[in-house]
N, C-alpha and C. Protein backbone atom coordinates (compact mmCIF):
# COMPACT_ATOMS: atom_id res chain seq x y z
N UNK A 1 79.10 -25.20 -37.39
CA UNK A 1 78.57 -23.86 -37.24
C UNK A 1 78.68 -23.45 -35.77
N UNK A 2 78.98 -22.39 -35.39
CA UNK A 2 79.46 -21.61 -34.37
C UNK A 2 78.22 -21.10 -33.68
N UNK A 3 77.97 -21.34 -31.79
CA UNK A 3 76.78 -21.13 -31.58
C UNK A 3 76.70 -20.41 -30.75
N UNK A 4 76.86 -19.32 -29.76
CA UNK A 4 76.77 -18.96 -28.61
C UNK A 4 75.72 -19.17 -27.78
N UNK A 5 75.77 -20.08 -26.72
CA UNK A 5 74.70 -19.82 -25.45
C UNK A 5 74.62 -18.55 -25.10
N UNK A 6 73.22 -18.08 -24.89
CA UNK A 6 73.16 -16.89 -24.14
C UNK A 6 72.26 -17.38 -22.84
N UNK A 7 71.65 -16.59 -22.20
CA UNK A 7 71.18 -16.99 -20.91
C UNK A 7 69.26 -17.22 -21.02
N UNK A 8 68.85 -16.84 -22.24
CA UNK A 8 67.76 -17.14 -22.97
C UNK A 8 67.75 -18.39 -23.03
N UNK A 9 68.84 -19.18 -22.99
CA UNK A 9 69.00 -20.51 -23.59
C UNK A 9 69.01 -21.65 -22.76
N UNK A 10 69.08 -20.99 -21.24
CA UNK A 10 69.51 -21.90 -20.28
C UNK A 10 68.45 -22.37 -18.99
N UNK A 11 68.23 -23.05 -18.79
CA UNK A 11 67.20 -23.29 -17.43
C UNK A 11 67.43 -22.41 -16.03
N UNK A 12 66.70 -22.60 -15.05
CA UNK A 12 67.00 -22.01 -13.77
C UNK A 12 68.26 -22.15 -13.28
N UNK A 13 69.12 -23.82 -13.52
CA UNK A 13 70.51 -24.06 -13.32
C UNK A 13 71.80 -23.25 -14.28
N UNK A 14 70.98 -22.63 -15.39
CA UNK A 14 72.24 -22.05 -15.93
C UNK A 14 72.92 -23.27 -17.29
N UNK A 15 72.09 -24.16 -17.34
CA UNK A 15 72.75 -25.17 -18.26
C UNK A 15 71.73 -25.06 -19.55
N UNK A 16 71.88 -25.62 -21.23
CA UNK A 16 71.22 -24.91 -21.75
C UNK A 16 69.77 -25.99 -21.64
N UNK A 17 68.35 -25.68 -21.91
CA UNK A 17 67.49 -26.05 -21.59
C UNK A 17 67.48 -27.24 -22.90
N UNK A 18 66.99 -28.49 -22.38
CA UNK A 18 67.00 -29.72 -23.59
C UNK A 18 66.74 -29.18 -25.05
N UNK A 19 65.24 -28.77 -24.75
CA UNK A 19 64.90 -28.41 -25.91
C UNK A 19 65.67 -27.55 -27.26
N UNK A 20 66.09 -26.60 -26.71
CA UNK A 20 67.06 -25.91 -27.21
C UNK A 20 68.64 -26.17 -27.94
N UNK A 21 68.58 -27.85 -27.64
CA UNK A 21 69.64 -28.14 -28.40
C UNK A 21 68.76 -28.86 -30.11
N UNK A 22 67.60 -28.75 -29.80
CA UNK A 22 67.17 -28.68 -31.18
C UNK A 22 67.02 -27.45 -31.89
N UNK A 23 66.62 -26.61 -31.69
CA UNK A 23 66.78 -24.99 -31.79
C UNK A 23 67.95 -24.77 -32.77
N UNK A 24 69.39 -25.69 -31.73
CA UNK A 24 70.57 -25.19 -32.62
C UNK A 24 71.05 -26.11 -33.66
N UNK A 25 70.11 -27.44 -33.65
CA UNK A 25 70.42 -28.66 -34.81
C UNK A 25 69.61 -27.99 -36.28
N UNK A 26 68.68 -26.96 -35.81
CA UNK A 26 67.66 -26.58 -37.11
C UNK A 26 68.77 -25.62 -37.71
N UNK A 27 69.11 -24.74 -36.69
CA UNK A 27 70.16 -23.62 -37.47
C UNK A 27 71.28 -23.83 -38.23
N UNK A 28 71.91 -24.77 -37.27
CA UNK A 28 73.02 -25.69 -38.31
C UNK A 28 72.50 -26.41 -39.58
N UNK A 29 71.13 -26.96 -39.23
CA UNK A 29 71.06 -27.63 -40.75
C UNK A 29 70.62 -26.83 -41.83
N UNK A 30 69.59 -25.57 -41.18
CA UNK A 30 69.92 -24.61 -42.34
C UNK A 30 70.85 -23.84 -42.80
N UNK A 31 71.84 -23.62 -42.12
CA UNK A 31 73.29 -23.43 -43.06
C UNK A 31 74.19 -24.59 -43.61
N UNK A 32 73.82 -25.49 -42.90
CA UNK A 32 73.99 -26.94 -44.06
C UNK A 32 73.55 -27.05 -45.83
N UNK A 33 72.13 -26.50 -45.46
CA UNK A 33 71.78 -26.41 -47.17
C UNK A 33 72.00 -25.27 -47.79
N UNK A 34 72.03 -24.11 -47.01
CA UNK A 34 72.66 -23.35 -48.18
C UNK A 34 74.22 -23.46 -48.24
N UNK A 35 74.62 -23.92 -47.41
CA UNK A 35 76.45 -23.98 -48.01
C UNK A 35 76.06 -25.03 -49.25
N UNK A 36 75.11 -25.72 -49.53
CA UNK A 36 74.99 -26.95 -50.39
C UNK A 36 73.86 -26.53 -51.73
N UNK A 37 73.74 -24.88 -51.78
CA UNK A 37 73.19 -24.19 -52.63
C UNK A 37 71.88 -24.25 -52.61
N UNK A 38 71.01 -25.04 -51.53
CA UNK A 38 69.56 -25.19 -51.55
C UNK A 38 69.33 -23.64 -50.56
N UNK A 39 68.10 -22.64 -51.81
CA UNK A 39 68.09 -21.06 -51.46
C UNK A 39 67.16 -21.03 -50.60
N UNK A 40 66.09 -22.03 -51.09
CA UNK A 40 64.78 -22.24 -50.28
C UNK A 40 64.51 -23.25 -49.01
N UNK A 41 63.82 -22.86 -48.25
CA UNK A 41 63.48 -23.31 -47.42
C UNK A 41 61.82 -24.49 -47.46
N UNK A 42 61.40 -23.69 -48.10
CA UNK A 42 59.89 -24.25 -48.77
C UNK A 42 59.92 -23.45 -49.91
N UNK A 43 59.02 -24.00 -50.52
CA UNK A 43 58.21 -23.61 -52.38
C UNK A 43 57.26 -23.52 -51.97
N UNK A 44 56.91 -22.06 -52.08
CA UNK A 44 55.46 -21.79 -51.71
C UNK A 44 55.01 -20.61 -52.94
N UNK A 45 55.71 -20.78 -54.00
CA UNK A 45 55.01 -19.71 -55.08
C UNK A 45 55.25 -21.17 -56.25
N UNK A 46 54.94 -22.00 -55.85
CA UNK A 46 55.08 -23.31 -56.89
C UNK A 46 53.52 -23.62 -57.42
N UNK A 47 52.98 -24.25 -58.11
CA UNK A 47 51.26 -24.76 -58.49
C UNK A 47 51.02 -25.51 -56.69
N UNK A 48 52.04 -26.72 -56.65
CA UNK A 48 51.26 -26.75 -55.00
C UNK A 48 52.78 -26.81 -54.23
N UNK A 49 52.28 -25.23 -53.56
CA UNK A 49 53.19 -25.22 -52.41
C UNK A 49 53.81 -26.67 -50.89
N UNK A 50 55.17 -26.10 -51.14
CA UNK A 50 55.87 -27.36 -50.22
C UNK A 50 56.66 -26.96 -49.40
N UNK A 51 56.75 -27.44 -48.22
CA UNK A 51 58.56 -26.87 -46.90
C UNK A 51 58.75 -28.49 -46.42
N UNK A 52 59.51 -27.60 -45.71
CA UNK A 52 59.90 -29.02 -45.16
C UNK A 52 59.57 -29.80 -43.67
N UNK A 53 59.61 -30.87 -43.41
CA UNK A 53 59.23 -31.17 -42.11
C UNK A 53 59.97 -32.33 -41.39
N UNK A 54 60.05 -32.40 -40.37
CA UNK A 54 60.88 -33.24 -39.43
C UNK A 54 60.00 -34.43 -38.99
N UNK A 55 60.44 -35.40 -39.44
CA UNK A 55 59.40 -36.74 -39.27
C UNK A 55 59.53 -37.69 -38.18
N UNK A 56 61.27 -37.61 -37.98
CA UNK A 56 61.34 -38.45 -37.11
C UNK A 56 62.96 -37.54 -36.44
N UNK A 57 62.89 -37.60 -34.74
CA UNK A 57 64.18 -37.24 -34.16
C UNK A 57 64.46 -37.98 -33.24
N UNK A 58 65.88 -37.88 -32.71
CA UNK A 58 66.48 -38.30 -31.78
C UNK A 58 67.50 -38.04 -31.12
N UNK A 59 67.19 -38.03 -30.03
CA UNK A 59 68.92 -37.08 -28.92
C UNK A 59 69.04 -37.64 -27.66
N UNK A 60 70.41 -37.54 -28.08
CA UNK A 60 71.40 -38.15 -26.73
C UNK A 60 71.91 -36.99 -26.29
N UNK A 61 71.65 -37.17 -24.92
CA UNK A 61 72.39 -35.44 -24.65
C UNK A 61 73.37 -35.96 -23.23
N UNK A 62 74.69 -35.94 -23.51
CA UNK A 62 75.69 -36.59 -22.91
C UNK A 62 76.50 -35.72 -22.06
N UNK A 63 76.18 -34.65 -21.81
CA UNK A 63 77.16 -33.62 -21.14
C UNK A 63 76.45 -32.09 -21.01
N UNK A 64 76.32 -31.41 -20.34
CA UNK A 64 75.39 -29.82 -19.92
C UNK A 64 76.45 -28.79 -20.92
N UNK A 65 75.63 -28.07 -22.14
CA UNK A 65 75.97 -26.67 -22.40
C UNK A 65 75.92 -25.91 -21.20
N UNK A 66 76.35 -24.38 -20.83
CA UNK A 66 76.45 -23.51 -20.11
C UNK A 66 76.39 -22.17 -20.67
N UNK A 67 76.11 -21.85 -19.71
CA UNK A 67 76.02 -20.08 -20.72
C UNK A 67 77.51 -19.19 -20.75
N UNK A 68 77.23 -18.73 -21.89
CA UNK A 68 78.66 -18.48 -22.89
C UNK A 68 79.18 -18.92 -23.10
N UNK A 69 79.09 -20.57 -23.07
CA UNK A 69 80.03 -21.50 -23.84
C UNK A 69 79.92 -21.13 -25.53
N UNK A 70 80.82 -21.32 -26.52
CA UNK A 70 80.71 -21.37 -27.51
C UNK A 70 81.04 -22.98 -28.01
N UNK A 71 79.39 -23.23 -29.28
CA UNK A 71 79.53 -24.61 -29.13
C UNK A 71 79.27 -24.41 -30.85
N UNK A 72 79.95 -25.95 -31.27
CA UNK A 72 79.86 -25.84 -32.50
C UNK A 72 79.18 -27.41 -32.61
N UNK A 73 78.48 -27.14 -34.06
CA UNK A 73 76.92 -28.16 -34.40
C UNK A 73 77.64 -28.47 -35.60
N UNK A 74 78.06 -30.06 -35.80
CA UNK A 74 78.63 -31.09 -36.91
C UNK A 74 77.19 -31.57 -37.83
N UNK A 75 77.18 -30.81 -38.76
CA UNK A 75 76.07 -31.91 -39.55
C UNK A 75 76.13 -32.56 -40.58
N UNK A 76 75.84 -34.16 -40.48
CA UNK A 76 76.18 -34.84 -41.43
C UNK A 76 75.11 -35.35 -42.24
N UNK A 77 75.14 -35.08 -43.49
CA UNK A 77 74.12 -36.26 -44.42
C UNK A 77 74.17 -37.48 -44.48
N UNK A 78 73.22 -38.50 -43.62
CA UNK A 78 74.04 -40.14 -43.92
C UNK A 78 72.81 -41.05 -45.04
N UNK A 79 71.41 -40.07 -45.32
CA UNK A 79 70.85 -40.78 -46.22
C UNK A 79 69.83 -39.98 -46.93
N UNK A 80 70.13 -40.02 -48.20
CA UNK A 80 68.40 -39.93 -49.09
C UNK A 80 68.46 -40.85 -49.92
N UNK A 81 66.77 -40.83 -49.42
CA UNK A 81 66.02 -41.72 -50.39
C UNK A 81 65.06 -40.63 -51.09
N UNK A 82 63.64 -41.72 -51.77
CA UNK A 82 62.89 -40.88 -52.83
C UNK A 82 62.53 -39.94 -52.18
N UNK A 83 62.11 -39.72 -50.74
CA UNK A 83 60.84 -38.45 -50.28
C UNK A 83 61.58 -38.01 -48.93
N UNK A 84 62.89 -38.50 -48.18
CA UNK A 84 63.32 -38.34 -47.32
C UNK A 84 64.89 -38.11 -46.76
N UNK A 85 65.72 -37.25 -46.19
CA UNK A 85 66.64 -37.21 -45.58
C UNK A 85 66.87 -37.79 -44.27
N UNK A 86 68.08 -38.17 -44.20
CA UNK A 86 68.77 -38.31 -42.85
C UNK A 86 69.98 -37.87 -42.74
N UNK A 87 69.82 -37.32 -41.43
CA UNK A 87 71.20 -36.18 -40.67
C UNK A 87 71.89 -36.57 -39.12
N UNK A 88 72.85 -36.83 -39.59
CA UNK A 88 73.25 -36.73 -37.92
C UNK A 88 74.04 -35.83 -37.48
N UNK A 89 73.79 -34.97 -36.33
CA UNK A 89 74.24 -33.93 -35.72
C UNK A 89 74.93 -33.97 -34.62
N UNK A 90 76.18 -33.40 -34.56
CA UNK A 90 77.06 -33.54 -32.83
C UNK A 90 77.10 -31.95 -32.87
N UNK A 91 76.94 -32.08 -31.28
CA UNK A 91 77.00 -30.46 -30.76
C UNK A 91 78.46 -30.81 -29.85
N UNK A 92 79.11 -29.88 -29.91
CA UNK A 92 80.93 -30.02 -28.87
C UNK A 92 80.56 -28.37 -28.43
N UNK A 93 81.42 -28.62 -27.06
CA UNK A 93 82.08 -27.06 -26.49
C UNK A 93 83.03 -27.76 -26.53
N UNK A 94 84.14 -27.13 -27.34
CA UNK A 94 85.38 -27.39 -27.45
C UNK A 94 85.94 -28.50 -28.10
N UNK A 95 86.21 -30.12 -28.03
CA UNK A 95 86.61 -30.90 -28.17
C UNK A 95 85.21 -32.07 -27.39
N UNK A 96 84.45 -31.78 -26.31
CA UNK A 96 83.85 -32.44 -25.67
C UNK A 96 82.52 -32.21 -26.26
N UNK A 97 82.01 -33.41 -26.75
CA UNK A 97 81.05 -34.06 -27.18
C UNK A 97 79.56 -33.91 -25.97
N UNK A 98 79.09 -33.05 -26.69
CA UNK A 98 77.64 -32.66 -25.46
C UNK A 98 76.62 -33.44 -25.70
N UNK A 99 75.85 -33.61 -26.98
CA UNK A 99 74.77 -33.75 -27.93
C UNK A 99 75.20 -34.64 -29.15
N UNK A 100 74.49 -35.79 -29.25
CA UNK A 100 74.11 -36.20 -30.28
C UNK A 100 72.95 -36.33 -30.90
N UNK A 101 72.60 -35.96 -32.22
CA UNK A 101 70.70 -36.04 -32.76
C UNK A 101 71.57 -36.70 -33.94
N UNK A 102 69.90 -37.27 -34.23
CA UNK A 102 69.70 -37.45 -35.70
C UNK A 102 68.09 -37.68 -35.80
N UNK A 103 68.13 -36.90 -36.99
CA UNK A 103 66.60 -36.09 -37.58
C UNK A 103 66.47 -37.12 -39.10
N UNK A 104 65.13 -37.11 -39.75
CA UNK A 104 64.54 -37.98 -40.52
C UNK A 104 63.62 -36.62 -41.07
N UNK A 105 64.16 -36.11 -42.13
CA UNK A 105 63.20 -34.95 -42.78
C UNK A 105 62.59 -35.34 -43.90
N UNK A 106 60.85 -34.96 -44.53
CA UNK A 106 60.83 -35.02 -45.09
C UNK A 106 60.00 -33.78 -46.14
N UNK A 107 59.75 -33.79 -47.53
CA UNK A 107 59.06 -32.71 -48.07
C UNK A 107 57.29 -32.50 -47.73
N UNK A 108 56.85 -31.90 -47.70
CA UNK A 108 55.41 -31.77 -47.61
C UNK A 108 54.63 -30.82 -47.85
N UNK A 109 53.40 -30.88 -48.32
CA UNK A 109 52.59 -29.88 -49.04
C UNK A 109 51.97 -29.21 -47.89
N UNK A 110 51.72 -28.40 -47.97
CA UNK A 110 51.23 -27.48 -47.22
C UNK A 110 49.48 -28.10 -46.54
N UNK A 111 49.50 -29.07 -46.86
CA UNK A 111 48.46 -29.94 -46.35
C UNK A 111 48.51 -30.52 -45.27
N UNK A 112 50.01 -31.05 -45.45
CA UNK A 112 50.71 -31.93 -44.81
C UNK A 112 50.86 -33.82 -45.26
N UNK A 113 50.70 -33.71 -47.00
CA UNK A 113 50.80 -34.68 -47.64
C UNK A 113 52.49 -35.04 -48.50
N UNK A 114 53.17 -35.89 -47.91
CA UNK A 114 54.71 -36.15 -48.30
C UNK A 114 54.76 -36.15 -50.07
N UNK A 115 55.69 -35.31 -50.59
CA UNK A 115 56.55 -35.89 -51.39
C UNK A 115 57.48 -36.26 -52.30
N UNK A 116 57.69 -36.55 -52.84
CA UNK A 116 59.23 -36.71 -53.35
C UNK A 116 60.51 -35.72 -53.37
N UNK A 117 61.17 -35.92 -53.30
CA UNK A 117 62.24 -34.94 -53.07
C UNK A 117 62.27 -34.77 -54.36
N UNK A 118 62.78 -33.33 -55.02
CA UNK A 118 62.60 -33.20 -56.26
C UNK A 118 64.42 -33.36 -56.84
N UNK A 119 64.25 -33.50 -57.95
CA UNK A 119 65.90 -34.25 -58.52
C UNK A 119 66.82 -33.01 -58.21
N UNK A 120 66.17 -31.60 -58.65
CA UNK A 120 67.19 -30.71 -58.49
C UNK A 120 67.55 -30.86 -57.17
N UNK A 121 67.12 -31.04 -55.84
CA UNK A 121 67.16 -31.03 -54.54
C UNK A 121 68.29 -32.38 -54.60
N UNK A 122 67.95 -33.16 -55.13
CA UNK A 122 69.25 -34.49 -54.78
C UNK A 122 70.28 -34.33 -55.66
N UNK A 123 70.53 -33.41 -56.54
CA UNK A 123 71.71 -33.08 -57.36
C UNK A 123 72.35 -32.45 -56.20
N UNK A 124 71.66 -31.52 -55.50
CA UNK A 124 72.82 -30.28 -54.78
C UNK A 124 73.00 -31.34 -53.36
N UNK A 125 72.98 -32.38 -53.00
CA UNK A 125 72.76 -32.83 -51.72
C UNK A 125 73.52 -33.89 -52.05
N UNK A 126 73.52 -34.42 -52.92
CA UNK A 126 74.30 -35.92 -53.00
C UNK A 126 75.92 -35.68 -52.67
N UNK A 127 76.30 -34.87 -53.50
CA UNK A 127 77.51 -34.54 -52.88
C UNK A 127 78.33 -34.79 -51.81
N UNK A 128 77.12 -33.91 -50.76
CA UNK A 128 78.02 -34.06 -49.42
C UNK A 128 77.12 -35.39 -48.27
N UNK A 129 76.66 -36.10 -49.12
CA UNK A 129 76.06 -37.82 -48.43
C UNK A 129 77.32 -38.30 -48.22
N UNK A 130 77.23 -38.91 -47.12
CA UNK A 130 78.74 -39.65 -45.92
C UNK A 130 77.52 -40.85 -45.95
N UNK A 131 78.92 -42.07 -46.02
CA UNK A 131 77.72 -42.82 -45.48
C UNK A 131 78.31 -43.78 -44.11
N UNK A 132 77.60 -43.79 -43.48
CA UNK A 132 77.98 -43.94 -41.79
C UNK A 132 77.82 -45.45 -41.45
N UNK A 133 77.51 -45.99 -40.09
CA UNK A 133 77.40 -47.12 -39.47
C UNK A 133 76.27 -46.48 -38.51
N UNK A 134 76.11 -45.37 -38.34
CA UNK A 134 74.74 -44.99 -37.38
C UNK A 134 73.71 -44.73 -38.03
């Protein structure tokens, strides 16, 4: 997915601010699931409402975005299990490798009690599961 830095995005140096390369791992992974037909984001008109949540992350950030670079966000499925995903994400300007994450999502009630991923959710997802060495 195709990202433009703007200058919103960048620290006092002009490079984009850390945080913000999670910003663009969420956007990519939500056009991850709907290219993969998941419409919702959370079930919240369900008996007990659910979204989703990020349990566990991690980033290597190997090289400075800049402003107006155009950068594109790789996201890969490398695991589900019963109540949880895993994704790993590369951010590039160009060919050069900026960012690496990988995120650990899981479902949760609006309580904030985990659980299960529901089958229709691993029908539309299994598909595009890679399975990696990271």
């Amino acid at each position: 997915m195709p990202i433009r830095v703007y200058y919103e995005d960048t620290d006092l140096s002009g490079v984009v601010y850390h945080a913000n390369y999670l910003r663009f791992m969420e956007r990519a992974r939500t056009e991850f699931f709907r290219l993969a037909g998941v419409t919702k984001m959370a079930d919240l008109e369900s008996e007990e409402p659910t979204a989703w949540a990020i349990r566990e992350v991690r980033a290597s950030y190997l090289k400075p975005a800049r402003v107006d670079d155009t950068l594109t966000v790789k996201t890969t499925l490398v695991a589900i299990s019963g109540a949880r995903i895993e994704a790993v994400q590369k951010i590039y300007a160009g060919d050069n490798l900026l960012m690496e994450g990988w995120i650990q999502a899981c479902i949760i009630t609006l309580k904030g009690q985990p659980r299960r991923l529901p089958q229709s959710l691993r029908d539309l997802l299994t598909p595009f599961l890679v399975e990696t060495d990271t």
